[in-house]
C-alpha atoms as a PDB file:
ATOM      1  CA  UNK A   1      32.378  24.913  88.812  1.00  0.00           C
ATOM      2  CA  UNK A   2      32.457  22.860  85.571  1.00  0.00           C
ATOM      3  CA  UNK A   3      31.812  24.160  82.257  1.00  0.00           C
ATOM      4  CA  UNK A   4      30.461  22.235  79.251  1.00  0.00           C
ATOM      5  CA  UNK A   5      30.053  22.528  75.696  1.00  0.00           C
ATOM      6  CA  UNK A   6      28.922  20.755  73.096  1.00  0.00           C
ATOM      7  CA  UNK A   7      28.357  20.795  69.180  1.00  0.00           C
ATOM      8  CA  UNK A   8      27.107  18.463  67.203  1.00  0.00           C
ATOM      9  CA  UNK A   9      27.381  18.710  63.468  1.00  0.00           C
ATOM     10  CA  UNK A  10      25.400  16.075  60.781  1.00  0.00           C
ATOM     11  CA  UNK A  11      25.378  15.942  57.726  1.00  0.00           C
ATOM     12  CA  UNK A  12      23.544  13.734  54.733  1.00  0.00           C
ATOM     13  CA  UNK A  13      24.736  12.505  51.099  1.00  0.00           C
ATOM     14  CA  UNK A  14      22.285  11.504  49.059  1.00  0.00           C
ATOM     15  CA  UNK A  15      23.947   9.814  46.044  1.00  0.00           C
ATOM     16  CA  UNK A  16      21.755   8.599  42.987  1.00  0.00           C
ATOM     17  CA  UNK A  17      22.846   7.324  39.615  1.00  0.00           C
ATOM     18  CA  UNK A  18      21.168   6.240  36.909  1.00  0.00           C
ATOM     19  CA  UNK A  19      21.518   3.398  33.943  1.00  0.00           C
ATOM     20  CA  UNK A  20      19.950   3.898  30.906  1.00  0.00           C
ATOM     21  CA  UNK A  21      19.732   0.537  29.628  1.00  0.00           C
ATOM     22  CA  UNK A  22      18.037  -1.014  32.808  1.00  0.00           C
ATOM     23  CA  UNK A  23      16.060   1.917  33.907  1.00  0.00           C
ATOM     24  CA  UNK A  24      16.495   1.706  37.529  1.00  0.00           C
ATOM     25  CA  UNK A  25      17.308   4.062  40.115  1.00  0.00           C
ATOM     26  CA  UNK A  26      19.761   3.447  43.143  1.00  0.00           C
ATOM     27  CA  UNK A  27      19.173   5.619  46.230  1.00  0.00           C
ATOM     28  CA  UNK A  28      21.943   5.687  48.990  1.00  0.00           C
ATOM     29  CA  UNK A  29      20.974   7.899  51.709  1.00  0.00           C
ATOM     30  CA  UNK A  30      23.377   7.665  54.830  1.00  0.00           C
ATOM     31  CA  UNK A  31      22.427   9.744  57.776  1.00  0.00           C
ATOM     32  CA  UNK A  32      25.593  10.084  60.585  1.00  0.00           C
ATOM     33  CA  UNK A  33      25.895  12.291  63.603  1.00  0.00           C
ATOM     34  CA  UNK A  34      28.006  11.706  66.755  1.00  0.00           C
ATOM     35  CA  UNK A  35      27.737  13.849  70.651  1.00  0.00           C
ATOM     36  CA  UNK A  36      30.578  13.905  72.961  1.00  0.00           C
ATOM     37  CA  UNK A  37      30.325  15.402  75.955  1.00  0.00           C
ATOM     38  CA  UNK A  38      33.109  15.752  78.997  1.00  0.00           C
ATOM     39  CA  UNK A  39      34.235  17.864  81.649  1.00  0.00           C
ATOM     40  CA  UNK A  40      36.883  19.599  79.822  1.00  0.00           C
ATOM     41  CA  UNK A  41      36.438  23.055  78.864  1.00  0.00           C
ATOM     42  CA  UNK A  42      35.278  22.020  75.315  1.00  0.00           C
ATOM     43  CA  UNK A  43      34.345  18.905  72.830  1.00  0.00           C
ATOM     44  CA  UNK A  44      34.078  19.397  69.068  1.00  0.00           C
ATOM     45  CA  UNK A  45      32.641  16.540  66.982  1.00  0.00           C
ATOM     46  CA  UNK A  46      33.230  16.307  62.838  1.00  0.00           C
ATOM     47  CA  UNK A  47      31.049  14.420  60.361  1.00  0.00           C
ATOM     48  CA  UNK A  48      32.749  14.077  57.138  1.00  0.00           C
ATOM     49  CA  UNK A  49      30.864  11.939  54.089  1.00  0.00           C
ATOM     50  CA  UNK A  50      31.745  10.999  50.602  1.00  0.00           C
ATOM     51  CA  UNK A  51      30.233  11.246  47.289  1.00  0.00           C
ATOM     52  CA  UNK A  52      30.612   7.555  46.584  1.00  0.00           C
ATOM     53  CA  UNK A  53      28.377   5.115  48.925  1.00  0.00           C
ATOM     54  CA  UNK A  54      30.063   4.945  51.720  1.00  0.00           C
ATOM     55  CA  UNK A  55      30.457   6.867  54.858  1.00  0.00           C
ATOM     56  CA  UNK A  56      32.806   7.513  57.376  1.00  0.00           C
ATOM     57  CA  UNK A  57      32.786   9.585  60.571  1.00  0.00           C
ATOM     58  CA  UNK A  58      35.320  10.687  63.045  1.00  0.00           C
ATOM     59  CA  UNK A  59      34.816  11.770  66.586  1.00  0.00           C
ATOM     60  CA  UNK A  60      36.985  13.329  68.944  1.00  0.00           C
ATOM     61  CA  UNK A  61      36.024  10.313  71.216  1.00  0.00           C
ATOM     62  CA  UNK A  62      36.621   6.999  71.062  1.00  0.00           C
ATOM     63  CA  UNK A  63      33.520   5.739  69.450  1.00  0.00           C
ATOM     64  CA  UNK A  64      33.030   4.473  65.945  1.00  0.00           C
ATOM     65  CA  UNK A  65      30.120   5.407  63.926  1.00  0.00           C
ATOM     66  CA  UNK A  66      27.395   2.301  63.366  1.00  0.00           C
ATOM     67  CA  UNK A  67      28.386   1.250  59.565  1.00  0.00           C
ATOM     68  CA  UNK A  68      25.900   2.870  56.604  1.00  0.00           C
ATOM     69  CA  UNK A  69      23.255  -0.022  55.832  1.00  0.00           C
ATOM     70  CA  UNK A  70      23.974  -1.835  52.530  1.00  0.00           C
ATOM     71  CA  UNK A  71      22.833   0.209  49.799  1.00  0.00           C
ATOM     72  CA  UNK A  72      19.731  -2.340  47.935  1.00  0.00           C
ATOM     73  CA  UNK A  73      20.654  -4.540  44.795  1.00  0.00           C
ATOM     74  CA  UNK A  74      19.277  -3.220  41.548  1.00  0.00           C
ATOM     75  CA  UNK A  75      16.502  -5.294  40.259  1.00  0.00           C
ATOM     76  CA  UNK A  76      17.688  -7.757  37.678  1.00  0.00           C
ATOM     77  CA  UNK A  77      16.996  -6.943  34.210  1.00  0.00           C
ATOM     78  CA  UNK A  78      13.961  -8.273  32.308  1.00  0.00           C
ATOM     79  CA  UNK A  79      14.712 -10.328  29.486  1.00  0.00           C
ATOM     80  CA  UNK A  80      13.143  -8.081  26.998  1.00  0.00           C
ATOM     81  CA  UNK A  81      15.155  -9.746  23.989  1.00  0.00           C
ATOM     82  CA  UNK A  82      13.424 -13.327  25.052  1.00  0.00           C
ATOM     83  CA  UNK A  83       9.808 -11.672  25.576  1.00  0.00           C
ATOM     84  CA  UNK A  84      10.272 -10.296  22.150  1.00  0.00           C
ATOM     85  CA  UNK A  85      11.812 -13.598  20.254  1.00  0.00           C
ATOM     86  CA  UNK A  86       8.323 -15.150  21.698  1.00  0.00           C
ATOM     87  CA  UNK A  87       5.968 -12.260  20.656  1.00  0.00           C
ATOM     88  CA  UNK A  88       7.496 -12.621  17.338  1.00  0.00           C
ATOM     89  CA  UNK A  89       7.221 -16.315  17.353  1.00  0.00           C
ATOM     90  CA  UNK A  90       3.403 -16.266  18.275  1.00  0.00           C
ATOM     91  CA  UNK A  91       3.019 -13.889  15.468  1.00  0.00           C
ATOM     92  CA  UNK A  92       4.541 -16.157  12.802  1.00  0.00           C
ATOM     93  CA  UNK A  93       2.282 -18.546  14.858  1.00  0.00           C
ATOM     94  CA  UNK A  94      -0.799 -16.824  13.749  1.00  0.00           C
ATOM     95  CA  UNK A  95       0.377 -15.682  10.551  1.00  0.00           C
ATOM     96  CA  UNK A  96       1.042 -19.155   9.546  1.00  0.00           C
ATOM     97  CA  UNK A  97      -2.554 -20.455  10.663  1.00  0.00           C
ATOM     98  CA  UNK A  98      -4.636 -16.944   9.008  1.00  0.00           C
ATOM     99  CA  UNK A  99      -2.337 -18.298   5.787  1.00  0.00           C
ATOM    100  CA  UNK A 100      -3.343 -22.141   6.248  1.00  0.00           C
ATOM    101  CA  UNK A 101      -7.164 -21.025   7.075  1.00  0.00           C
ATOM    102  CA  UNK A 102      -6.990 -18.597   3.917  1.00  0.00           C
ATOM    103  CA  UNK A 103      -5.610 -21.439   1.781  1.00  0.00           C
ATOM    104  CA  UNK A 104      -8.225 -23.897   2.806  1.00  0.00           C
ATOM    105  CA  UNK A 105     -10.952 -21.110   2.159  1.00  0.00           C
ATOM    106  CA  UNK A 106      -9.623 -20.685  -1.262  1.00  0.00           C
ATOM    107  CA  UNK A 107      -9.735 -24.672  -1.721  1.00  0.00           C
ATOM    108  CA  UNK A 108     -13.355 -24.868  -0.511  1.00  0.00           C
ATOM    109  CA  UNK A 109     -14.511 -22.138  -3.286  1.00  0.00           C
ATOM    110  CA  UNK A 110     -12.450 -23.254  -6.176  1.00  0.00           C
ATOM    111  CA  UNK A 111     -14.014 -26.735  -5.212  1.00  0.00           C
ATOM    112  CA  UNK A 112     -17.746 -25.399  -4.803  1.00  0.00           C
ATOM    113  CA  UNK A 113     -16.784 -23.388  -8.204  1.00  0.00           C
ATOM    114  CA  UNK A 114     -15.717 -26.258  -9.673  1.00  0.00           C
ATOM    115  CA  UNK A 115     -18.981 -28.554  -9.117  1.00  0.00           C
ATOM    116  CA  UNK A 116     -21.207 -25.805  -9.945  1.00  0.00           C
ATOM    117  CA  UNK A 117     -19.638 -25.241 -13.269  1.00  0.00           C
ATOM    118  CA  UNK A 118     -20.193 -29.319 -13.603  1.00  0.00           C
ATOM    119  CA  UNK A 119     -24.008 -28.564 -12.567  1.00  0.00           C
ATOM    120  CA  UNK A 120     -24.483 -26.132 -14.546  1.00  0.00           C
ATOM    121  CA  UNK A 121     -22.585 -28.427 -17.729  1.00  0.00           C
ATOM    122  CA  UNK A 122     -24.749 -31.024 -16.591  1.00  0.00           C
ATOM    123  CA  UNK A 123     -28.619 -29.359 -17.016  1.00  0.00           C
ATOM    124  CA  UNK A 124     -27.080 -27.594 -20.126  1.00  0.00           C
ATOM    125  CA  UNK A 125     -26.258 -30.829 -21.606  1.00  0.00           C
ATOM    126  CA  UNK A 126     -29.700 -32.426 -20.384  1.00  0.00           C
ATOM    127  CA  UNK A 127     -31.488 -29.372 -21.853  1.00  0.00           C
ATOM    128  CA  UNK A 128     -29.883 -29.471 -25.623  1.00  0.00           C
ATOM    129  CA  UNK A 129     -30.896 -33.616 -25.046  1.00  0.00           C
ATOM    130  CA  UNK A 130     -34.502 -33.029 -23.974  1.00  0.00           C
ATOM    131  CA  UNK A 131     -34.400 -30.449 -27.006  1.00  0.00           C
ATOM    132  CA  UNK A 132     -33.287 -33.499 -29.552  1.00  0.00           C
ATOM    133  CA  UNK A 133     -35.615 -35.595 -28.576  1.00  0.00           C
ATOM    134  CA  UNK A 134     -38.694 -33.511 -28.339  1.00  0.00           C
ATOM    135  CA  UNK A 135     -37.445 -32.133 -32.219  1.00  0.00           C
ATOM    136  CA  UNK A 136     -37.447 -36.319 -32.632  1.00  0.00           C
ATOM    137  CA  UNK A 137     -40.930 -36.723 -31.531  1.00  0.00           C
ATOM    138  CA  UNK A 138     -42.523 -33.821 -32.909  1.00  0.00           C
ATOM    139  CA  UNK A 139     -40.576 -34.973 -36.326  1.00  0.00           C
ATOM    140  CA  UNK A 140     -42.220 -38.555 -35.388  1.00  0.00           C
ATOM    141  CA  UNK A 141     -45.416 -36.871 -34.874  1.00  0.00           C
ATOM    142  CA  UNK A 142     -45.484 -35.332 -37.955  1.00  0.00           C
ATOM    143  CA  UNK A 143     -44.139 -38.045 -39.508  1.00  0.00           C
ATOM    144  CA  UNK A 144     -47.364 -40.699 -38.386  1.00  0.00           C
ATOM    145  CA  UNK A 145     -49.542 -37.564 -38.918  1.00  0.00           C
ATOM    146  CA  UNK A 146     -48.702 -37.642 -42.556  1.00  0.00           C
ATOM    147  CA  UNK A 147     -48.494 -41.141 -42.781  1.00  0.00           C
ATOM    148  CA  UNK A 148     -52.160 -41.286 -41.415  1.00  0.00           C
ATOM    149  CA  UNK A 149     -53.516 -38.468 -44.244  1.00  0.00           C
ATOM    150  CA  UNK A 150     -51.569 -40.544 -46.716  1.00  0.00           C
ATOM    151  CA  UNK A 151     -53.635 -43.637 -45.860  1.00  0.00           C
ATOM    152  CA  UNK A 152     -56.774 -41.760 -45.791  1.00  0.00           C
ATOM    153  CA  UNK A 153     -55.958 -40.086 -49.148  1.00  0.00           C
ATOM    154  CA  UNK A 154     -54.828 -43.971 -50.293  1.00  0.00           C
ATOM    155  CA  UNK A 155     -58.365 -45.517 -49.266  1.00  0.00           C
ATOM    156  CA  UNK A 156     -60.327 -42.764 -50.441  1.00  0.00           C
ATOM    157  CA  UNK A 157     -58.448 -43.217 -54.077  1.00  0.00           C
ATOM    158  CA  UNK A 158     -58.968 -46.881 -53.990  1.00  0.00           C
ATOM    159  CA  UNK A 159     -62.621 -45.982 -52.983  1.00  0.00           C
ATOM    160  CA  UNK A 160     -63.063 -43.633 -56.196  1.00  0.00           C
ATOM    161  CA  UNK A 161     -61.101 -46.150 -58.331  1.00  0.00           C
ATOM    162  CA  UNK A 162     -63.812 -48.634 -56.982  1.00  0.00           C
ATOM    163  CA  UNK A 163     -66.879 -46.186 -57.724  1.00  0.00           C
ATOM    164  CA  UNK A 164     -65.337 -45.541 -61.212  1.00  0.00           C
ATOM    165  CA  UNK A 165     -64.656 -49.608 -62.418  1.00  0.00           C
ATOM    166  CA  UNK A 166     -68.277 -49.940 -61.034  1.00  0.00           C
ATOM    167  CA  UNK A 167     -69.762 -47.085 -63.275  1.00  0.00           C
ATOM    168  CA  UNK A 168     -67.840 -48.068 -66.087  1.00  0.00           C
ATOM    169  CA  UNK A 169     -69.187 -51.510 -65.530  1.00  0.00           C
ATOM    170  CA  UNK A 170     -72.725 -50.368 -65.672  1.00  0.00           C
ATOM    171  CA  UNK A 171     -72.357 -48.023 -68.525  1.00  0.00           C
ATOM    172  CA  UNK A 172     -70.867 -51.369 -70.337  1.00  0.00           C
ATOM    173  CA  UNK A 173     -73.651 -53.113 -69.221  1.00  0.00           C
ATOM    174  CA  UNK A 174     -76.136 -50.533 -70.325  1.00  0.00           C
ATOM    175  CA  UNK A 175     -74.385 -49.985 -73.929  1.00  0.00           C
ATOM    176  CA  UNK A 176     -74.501 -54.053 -74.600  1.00  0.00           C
ATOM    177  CA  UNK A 177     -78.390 -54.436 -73.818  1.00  0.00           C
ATOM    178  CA  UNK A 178     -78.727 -51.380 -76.080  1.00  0.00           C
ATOM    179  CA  UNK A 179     -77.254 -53.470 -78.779  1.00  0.00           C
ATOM    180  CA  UNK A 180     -79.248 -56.400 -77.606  1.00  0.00           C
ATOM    181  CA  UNK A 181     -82.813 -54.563 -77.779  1.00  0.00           C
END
């Protein structure tokens, strides 16, 4: 009769490290395990691993272990400097148009201020003229009002100078045939 035994022994090493400027995680997990079996009286197998990322097993057979699979690249790092240089450009972008659209805001009112101080120069200055020249025609009025009484007083005087010559004439008249008779 034969006898057999057999052990198997596995082990797994998980190694993970960490980078603080990129932020990404690396994972290596190798996995390893290895059976003989004979007809001798007994077999031992031995799994031995490493902290760093790679593996290596020995058997008390021949056989070599399958190599560990290539542990993933890390992701390439974003260009966070760039992003930022363009965030900050756009915002010296809009900065420099709120400034331009304020500017030209500012330009419109001083310009709307500045022709409604001429209207409002313009109407005073037609008021204070419309204001000479109605004092002018109310002086002309009063003027041709007076000159029209002073007419009126003129013929009536000539009238009563008339009316006076004529009486005097007939009380001559009336003292010379009292003489006569």
């Amino acid at each position: 009769s034969s006898t057999s035994s057999s052990s198997t022994s596995s082990s797994t090493s998980t190694t993970s490290s960490s980078s603080s400027t990129s932020t990404s995680t690396t994972t290596t997990s190798s996995t390893s395990s290895s059976t003989s079996t004979s007809s001798t009286s007994s077999s031992s197998t031995s799994t031995s691993s490493s902290t760093t990322s790679s593996t290596s097993t020995s058997s008390s057979t021949a056989r070599a272990a399958a190599p560990a699979p290539p542990a993933p690249a890390a992701r390439p790092r974003q260009h966070l400097p760039h992003k930022l240089d363009i965030n900050e450009q756009q915002l010296h972008v809009q900065h420099d148009e709120q400034h331009f659209i304020h500017q030209h805001v500012q330009h419109k009112q001083q310009h709307e201020h500045h022709q409604l101080e001429q209207l409002h120069q313009h109407i005073h200055n037609n008021h204070q003229q419309h204001k000479q020249q109605l004092k002018h025609i109310q002086h002309q009025q009063l003027v041709h009002v007076n000159i029209f009484e002073l007419n009126l007083l003129h013929q009536h005087l000539l009238q009563q100078h008339k009316l006076n010559i004529n009486e005097q004439q007939l009380h001559i008249q009336h003292d010379e045939q009292h003489v006569i008779h």
